[in-house]
PDBML (XML) file of the C-alpha atoms, coordinates in Angstrom:
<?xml version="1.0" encoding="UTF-8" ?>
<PDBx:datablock datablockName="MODEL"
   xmlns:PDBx="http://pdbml.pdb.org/schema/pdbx-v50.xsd"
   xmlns:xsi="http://www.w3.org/2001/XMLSchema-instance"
   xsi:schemaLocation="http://pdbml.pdb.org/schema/pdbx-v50.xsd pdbx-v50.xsd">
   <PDBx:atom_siteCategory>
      <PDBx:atom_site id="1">
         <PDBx:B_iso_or_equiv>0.00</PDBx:B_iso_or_equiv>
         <PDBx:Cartn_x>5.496</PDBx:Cartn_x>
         <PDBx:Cartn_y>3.543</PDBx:Cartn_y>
         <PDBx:Cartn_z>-12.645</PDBx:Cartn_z>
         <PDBx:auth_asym_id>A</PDBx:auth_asym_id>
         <PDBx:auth_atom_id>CA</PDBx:auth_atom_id>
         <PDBx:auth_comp_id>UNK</PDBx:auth_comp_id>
         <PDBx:auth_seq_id>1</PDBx:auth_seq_id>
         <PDBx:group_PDB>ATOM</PDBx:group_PDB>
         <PDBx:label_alt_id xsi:nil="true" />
         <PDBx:label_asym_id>A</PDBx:label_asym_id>
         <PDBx:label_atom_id>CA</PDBx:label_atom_id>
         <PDBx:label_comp_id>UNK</PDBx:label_comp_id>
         <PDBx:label_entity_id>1</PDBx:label_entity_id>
         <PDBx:label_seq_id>1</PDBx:label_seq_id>
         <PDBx:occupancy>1.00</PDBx:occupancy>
         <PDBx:pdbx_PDB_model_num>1</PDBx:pdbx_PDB_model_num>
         <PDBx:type_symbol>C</PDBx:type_symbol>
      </PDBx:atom_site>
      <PDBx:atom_site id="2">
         <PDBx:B_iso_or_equiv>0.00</PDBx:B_iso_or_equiv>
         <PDBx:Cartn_x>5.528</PDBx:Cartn_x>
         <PDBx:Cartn_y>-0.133</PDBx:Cartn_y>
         <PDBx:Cartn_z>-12.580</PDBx:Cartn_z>
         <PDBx:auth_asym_id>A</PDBx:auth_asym_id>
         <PDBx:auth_atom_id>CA</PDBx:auth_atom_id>
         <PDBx:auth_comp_id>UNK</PDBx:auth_comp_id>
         <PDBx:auth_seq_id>2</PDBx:auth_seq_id>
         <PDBx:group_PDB>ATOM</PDBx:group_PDB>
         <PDBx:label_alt_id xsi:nil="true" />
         <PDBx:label_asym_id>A</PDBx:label_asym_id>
         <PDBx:label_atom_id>CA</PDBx:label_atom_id>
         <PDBx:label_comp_id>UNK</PDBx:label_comp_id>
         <PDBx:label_entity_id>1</PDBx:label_entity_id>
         <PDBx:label_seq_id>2</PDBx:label_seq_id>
         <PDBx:occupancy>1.00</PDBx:occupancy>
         <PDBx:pdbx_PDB_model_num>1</PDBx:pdbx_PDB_model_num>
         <PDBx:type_symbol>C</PDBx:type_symbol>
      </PDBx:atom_site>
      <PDBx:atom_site id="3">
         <PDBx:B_iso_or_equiv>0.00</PDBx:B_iso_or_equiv>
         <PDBx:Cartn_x>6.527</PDBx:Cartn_x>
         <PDBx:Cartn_y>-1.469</PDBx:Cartn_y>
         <PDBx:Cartn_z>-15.819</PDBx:Cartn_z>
         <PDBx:auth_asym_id>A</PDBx:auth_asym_id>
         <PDBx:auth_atom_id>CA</PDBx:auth_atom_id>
         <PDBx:auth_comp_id>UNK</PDBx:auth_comp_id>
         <PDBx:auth_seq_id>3</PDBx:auth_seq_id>
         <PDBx:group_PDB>ATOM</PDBx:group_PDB>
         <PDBx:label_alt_id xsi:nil="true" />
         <PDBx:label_asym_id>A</PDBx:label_asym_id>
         <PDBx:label_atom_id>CA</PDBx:label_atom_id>
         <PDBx:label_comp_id>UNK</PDBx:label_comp_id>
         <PDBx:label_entity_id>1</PDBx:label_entity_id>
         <PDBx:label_seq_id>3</PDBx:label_seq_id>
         <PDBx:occupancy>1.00</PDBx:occupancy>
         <PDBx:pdbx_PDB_model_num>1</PDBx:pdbx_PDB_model_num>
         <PDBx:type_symbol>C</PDBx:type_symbol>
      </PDBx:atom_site>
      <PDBx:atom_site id="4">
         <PDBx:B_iso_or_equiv>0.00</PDBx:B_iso_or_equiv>
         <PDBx:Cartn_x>8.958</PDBx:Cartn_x>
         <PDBx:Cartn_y>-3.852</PDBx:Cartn_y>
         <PDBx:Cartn_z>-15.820</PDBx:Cartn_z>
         <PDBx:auth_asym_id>A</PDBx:auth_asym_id>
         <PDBx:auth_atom_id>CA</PDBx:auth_atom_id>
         <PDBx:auth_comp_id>UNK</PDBx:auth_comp_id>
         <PDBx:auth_seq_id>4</PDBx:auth_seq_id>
         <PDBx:group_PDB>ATOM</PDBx:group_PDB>
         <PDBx:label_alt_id xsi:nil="true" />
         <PDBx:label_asym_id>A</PDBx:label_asym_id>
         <PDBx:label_atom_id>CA</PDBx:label_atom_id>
         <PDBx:label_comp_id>UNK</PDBx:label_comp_id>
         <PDBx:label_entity_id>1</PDBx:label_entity_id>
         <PDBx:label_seq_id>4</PDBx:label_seq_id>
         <PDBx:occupancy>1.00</PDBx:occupancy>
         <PDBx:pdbx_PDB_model_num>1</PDBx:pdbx_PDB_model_num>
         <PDBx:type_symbol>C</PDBx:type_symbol>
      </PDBx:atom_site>
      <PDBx:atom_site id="5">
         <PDBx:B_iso_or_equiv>0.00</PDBx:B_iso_or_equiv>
         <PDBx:Cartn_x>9.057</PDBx:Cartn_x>
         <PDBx:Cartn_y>-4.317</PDBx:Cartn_y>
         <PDBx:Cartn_z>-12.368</PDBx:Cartn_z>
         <PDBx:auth_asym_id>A</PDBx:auth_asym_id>
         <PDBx:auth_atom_id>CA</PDBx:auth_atom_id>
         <PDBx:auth_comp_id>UNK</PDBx:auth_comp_id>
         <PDBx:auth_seq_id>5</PDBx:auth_seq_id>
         <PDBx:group_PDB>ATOM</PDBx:group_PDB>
         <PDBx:label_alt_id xsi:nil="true" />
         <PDBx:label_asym_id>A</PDBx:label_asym_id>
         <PDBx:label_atom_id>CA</PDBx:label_atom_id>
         <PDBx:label_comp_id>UNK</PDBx:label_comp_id>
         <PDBx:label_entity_id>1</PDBx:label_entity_id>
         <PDBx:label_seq_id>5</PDBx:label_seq_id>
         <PDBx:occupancy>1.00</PDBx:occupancy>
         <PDBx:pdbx_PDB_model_num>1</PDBx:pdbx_PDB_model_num>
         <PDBx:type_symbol>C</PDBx:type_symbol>
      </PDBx:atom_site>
      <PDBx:atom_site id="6">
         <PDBx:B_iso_or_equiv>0.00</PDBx:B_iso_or_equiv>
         <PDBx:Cartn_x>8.730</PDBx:Cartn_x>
         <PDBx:Cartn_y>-7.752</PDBx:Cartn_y>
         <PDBx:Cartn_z>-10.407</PDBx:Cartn_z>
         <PDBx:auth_asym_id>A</PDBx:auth_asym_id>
         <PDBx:auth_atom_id>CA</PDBx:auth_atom_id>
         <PDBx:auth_comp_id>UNK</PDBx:auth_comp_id>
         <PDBx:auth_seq_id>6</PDBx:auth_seq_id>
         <PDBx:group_PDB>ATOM</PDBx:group_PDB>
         <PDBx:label_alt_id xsi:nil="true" />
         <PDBx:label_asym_id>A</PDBx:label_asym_id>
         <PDBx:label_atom_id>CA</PDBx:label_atom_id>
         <PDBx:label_comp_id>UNK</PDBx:label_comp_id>
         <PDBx:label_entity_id>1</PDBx:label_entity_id>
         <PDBx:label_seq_id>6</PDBx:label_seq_id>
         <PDBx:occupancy>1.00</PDBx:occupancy>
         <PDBx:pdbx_PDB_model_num>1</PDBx:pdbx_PDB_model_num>
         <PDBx:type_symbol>C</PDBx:type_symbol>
      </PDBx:atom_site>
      <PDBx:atom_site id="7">
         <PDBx:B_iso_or_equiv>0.00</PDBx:B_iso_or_equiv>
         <PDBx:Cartn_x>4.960</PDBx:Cartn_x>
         <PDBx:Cartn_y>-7.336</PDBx:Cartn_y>
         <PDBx:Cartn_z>-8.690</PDBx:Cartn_z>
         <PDBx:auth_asym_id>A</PDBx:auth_asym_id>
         <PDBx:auth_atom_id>CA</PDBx:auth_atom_id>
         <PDBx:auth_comp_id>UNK</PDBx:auth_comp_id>
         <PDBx:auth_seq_id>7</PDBx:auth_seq_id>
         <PDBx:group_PDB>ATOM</PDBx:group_PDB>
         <PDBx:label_alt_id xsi:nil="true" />
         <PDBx:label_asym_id>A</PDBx:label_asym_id>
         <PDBx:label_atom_id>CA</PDBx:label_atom_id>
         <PDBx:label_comp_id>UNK</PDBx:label_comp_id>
         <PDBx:label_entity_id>1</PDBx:label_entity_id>
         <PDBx:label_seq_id>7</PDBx:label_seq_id>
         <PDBx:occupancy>1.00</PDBx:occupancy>
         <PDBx:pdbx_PDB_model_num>1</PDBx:pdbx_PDB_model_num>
         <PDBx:type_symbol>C</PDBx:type_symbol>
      </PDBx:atom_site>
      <PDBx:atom_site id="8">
         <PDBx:B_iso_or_equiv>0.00</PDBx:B_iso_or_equiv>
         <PDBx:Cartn_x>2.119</PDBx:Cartn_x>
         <PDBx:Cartn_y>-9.092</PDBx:Cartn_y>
         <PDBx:Cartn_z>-6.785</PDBx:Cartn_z>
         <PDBx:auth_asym_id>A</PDBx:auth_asym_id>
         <PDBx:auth_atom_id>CA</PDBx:auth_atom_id>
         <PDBx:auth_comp_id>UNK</PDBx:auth_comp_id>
         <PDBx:auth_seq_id>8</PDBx:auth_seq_id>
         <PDBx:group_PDB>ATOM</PDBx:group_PDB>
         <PDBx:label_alt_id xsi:nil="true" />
         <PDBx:label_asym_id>A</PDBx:label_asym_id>
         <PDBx:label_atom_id>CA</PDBx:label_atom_id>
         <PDBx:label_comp_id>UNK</PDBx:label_comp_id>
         <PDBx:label_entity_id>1</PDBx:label_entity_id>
         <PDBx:label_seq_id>8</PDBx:label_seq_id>
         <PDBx:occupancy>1.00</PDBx:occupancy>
         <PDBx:pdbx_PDB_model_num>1</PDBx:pdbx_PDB_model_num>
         <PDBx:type_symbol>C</PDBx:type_symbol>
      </PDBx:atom_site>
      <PDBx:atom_site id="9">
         <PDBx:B_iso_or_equiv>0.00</PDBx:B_iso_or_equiv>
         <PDBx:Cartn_x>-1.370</PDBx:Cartn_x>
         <PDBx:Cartn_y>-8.849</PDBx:Cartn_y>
         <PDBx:Cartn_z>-7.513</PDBx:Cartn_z>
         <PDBx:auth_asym_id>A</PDBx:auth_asym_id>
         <PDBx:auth_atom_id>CA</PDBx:auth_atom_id>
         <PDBx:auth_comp_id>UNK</PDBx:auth_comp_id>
         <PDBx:auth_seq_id>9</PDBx:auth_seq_id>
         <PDBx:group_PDB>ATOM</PDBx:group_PDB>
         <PDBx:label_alt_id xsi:nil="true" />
         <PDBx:label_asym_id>A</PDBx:label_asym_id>
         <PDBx:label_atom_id>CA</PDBx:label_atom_id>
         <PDBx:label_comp_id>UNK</PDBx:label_comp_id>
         <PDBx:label_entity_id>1</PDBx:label_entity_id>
         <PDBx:label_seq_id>9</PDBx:label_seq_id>
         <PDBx:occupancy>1.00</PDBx:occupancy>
         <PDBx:pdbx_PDB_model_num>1</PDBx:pdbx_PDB_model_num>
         <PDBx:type_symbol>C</PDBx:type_symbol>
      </PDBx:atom_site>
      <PDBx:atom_site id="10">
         <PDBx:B_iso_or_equiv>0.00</PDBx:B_iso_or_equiv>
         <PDBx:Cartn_x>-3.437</PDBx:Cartn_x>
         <PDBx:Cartn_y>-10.961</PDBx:Cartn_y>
         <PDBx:Cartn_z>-4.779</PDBx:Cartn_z>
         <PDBx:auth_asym_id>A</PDBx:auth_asym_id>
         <PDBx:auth_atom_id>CA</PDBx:auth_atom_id>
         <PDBx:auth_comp_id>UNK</PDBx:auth_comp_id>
         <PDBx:auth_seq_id>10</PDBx:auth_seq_id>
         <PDBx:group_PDB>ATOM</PDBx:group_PDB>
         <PDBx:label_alt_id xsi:nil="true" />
         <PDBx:label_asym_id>A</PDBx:label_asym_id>
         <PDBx:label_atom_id>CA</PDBx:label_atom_id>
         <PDBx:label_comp_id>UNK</PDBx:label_comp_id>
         <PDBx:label_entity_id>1</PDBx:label_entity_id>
         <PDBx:label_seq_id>10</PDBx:label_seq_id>
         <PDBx:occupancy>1.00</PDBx:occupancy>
         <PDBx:pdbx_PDB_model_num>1</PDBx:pdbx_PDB_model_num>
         <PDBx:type_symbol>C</PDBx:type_symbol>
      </PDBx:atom_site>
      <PDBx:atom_site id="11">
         <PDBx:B_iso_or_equiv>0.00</PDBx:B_iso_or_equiv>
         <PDBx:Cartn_x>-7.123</PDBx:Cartn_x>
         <PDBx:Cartn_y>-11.642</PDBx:Cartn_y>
         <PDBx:Cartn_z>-4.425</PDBx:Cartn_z>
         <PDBx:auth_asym_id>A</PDBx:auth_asym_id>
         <PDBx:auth_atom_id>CA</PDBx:auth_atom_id>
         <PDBx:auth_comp_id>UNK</PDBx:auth_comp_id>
         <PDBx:auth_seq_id>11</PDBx:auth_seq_id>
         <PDBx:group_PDB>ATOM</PDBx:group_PDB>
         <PDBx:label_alt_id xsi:nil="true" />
         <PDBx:label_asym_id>A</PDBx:label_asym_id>
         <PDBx:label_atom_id>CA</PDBx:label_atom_id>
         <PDBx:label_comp_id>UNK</PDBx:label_comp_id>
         <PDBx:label_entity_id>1</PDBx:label_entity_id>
         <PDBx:label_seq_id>11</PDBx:label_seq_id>
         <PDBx:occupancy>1.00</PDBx:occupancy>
         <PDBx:pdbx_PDB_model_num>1</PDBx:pdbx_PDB_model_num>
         <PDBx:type_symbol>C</PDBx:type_symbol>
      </PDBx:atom_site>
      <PDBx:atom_site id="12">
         <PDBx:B_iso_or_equiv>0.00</PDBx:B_iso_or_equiv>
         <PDBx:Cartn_x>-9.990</PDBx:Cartn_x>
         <PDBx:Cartn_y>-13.889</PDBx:Cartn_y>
         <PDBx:Cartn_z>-2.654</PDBx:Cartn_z>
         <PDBx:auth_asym_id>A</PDBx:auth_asym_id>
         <PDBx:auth_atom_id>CA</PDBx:auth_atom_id>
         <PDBx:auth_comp_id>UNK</PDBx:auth_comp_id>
         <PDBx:auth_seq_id>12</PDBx:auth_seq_id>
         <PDBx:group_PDB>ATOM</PDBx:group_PDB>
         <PDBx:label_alt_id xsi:nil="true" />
         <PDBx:label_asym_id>A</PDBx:label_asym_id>
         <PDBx:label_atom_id>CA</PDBx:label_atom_id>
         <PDBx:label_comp_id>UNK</PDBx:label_comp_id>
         <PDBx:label_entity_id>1</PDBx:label_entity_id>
         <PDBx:label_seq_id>12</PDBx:label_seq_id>
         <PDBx:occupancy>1.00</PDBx:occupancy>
         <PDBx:pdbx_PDB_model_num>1</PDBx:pdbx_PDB_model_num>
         <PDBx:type_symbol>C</PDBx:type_symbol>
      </PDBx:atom_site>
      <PDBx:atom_site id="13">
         <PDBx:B_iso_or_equiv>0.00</PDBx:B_iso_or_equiv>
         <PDBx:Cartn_x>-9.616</PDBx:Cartn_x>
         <PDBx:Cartn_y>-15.583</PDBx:Cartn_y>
         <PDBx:Cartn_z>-5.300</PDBx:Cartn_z>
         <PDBx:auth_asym_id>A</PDBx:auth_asym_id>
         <PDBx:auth_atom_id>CA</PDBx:auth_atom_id>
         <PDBx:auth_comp_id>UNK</PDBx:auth_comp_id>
         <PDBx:auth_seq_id>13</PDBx:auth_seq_id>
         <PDBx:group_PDB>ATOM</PDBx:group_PDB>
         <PDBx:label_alt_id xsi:nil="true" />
         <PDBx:label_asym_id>A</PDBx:label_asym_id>
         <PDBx:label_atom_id>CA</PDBx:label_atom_id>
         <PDBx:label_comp_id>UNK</PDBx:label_comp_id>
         <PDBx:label_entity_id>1</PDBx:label_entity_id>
         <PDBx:label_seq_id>13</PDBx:label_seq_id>
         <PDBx:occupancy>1.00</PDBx:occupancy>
         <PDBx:pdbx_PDB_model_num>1</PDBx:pdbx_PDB_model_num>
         <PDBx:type_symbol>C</PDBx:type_symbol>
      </PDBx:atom_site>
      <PDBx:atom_site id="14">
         <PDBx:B_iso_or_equiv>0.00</PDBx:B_iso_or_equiv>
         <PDBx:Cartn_x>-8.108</PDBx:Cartn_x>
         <PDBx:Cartn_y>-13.214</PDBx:Cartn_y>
         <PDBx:Cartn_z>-8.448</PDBx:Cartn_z>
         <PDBx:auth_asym_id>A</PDBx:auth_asym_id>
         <PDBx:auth_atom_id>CA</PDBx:auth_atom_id>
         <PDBx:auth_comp_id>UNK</PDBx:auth_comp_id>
         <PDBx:auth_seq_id>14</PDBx:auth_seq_id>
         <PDBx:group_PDB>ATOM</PDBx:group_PDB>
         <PDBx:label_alt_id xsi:nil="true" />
         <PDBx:label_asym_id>A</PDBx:label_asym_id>
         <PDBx:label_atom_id>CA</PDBx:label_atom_id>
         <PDBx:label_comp_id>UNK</PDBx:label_comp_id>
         <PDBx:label_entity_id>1</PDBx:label_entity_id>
         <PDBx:label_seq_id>14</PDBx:label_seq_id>
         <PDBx:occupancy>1.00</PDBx:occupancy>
         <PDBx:pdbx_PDB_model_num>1</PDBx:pdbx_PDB_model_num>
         <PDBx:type_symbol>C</PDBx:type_symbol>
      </PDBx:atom_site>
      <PDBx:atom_site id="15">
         <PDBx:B_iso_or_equiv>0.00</PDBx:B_iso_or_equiv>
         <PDBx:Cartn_x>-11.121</PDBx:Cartn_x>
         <PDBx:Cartn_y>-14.599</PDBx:Cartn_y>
         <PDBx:Cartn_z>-10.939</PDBx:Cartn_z>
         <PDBx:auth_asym_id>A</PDBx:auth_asym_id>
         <PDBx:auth_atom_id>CA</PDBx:auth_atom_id>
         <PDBx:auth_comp_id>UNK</PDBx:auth_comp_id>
         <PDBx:auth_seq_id>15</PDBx:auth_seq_id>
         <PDBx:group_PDB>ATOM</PDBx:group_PDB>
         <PDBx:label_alt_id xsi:nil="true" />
         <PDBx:label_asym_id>A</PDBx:label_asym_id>
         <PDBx:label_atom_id>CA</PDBx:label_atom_id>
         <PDBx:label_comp_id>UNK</PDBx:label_comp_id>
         <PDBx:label_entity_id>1</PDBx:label_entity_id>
         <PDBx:label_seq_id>15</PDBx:label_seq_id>
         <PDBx:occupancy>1.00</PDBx:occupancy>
         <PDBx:pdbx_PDB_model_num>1</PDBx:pdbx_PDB_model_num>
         <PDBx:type_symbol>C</PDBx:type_symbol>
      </PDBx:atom_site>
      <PDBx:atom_site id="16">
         <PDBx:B_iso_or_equiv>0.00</PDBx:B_iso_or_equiv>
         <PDBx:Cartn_x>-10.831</PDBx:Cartn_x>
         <PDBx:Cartn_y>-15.193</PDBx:Cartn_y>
         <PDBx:Cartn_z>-14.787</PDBx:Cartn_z>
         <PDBx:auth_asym_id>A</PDBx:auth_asym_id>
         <PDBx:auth_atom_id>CA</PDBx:auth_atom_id>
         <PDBx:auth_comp_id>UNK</PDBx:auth_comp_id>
         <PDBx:auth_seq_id>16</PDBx:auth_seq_id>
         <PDBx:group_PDB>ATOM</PDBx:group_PDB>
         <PDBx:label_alt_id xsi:nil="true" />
         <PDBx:label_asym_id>A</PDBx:label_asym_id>
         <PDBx:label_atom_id>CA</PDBx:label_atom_id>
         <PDBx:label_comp_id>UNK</PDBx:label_comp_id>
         <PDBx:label_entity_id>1</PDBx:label_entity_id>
         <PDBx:label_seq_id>16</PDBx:label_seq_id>
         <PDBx:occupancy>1.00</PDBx:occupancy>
         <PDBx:pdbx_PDB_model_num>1</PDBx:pdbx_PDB_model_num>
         <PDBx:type_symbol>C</PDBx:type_symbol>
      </PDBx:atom_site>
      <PDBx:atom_site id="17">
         <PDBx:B_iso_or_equiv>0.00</PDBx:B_iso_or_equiv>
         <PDBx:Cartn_x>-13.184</PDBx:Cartn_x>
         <PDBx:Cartn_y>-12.980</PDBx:Cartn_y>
         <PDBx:Cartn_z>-15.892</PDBx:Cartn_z>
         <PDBx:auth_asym_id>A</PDBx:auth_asym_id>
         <PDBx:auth_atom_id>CA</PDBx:auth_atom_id>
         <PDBx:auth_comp_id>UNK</PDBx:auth_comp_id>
         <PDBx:auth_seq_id>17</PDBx:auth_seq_id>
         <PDBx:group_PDB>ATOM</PDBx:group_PDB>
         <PDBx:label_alt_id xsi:nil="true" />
         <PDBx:label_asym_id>A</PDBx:label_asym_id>
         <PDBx:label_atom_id>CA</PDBx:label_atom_id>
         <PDBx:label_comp_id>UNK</PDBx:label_comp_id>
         <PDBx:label_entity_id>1</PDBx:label_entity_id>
         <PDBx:label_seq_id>17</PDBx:label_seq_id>
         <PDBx:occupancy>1.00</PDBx:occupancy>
         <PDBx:pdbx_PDB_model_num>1</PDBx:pdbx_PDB_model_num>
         <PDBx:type_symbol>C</PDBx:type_symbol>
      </PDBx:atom_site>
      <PDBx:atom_site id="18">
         <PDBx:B_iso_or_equiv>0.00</PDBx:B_iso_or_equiv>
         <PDBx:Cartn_x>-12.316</PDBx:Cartn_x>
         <PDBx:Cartn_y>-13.478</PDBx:Cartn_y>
         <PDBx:Cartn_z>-19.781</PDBx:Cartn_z>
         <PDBx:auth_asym_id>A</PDBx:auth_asym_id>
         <PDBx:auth_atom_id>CA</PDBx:auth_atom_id>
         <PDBx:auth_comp_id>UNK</PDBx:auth_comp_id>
         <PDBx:auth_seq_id>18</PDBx:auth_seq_id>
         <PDBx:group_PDB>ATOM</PDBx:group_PDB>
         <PDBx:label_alt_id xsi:nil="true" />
         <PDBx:label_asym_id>A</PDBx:label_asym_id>
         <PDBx:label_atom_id>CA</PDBx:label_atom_id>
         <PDBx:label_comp_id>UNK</PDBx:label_comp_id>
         <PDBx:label_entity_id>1</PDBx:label_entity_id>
         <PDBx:label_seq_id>18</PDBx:label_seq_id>
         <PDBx:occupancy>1.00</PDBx:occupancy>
         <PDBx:pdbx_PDB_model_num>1</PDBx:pdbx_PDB_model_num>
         <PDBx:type_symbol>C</PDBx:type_symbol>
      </PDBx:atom_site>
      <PDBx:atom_site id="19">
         <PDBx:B_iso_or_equiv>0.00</PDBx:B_iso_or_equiv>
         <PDBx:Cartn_x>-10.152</PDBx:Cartn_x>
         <PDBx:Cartn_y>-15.563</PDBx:Cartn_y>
         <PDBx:Cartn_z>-21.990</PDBx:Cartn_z>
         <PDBx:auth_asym_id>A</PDBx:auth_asym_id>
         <PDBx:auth_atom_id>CA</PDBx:auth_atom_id>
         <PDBx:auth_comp_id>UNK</PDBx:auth_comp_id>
         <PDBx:auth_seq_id>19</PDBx:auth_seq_id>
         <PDBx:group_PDB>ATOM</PDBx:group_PDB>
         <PDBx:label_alt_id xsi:nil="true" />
         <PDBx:label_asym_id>A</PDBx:label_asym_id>
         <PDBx:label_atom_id>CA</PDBx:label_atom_id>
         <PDBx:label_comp_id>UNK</PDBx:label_comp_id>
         <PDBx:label_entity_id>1</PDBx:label_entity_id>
         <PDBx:label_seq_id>19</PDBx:label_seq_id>
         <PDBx:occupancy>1.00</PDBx:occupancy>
         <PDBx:pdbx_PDB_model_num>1</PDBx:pdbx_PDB_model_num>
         <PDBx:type_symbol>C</PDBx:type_symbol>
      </PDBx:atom_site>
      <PDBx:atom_site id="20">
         <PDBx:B_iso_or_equiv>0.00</PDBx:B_iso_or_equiv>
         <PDBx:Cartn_x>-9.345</PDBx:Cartn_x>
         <PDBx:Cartn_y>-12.466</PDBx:Cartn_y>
         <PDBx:Cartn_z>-25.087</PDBx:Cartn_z>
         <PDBx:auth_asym_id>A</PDBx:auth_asym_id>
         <PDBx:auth_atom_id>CA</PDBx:auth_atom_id>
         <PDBx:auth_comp_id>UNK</PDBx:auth_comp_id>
         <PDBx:auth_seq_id>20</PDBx:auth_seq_id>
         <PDBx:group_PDB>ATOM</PDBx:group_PDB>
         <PDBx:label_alt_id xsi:nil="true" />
         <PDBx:label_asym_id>A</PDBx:label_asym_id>
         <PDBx:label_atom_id>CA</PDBx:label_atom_id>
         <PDBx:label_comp_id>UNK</PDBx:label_comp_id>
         <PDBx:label_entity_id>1</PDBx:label_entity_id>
         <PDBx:label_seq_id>20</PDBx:label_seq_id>
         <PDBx:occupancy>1.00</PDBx:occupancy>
         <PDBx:pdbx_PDB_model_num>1</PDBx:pdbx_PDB_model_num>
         <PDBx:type_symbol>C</PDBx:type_symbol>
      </PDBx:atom_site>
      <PDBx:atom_site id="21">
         <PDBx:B_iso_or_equiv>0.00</PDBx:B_iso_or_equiv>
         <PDBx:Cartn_x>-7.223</PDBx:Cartn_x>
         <PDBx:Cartn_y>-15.041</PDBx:Cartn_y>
         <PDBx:Cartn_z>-27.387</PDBx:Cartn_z>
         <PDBx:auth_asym_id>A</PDBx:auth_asym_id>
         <PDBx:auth_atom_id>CA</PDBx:auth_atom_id>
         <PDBx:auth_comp_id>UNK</PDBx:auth_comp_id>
         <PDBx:auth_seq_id>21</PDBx:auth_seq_id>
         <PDBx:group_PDB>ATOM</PDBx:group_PDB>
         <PDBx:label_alt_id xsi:nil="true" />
         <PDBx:label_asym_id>A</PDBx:label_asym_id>
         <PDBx:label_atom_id>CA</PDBx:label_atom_id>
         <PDBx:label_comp_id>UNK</PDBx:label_comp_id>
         <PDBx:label_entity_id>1</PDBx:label_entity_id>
         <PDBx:label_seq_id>21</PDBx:label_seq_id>
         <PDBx:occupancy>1.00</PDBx:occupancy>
         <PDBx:pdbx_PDB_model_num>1</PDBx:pdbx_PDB_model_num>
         <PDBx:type_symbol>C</PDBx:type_symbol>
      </PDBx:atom_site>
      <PDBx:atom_site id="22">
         <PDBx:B_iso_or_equiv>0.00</PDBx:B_iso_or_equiv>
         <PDBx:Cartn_x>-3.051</PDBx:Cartn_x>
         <PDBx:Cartn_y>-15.278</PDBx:Cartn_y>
         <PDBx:Cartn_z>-27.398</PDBx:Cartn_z>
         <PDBx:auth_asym_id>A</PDBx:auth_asym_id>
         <PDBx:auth_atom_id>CA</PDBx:auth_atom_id>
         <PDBx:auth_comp_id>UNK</PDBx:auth_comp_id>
         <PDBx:auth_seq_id>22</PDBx:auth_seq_id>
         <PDBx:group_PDB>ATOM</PDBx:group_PDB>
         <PDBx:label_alt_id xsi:nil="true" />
         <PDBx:label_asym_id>A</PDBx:label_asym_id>
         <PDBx:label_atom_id>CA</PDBx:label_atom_id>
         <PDBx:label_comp_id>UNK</PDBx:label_comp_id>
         <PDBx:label_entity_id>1</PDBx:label_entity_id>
         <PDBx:label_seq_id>22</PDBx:label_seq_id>
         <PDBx:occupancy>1.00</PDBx:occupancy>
         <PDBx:pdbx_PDB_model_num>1</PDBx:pdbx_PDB_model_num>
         <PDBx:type_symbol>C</PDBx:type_symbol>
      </PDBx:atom_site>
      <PDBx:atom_site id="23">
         <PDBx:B_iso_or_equiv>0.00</PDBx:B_iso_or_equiv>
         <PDBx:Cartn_x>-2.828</PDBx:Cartn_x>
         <PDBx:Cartn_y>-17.560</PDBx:Cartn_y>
         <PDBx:Cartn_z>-25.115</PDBx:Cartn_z>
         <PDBx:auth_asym_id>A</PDBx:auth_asym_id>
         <PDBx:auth_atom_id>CA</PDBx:auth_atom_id>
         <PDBx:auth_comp_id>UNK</PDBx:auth_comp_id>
         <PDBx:auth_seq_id>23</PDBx:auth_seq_id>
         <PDBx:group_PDB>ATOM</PDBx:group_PDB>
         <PDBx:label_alt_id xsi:nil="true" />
         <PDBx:label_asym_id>A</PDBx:label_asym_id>
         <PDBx:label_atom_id>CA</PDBx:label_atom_id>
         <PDBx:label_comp_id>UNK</PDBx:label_comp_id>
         <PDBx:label_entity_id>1</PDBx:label_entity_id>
         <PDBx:label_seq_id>23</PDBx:label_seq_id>
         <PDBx:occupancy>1.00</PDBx:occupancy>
         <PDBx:pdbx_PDB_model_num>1</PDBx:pdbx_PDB_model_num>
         <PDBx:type_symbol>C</PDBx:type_symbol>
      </PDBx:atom_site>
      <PDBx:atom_site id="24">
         <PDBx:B_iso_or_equiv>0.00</PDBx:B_iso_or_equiv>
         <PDBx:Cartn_x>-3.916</PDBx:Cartn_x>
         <PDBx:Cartn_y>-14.565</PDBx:Cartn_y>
         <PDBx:Cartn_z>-22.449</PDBx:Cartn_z>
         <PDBx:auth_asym_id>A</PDBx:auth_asym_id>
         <PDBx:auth_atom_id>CA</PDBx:auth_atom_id>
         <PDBx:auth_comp_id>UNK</PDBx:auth_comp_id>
         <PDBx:auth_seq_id>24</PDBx:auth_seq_id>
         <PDBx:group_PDB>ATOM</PDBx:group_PDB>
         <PDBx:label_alt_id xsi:nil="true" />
         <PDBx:label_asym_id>A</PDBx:label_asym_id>
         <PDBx:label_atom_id>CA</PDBx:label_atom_id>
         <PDBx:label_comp_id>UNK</PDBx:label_comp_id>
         <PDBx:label_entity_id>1</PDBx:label_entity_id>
         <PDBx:label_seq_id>24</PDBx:label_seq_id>
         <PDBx:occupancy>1.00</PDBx:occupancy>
         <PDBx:pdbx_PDB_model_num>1</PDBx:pdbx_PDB_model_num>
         <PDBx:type_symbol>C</PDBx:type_symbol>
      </PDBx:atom_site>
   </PDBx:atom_siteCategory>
</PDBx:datablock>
């Protein structure tokens, strides 16, 4: 329902939890 839509994800912090390659 969201694709392509402008959103906001928030956290306490939002952690990296894994670095899967690309540049991503």
């Amino acid at each position: 329902p969201w694709e392509g839509v402008l959103v906001r994800i928030e956290g306490m912090p939002l952690s990296v939890v894994a670095l899967p390659g690309s540049s991503e």
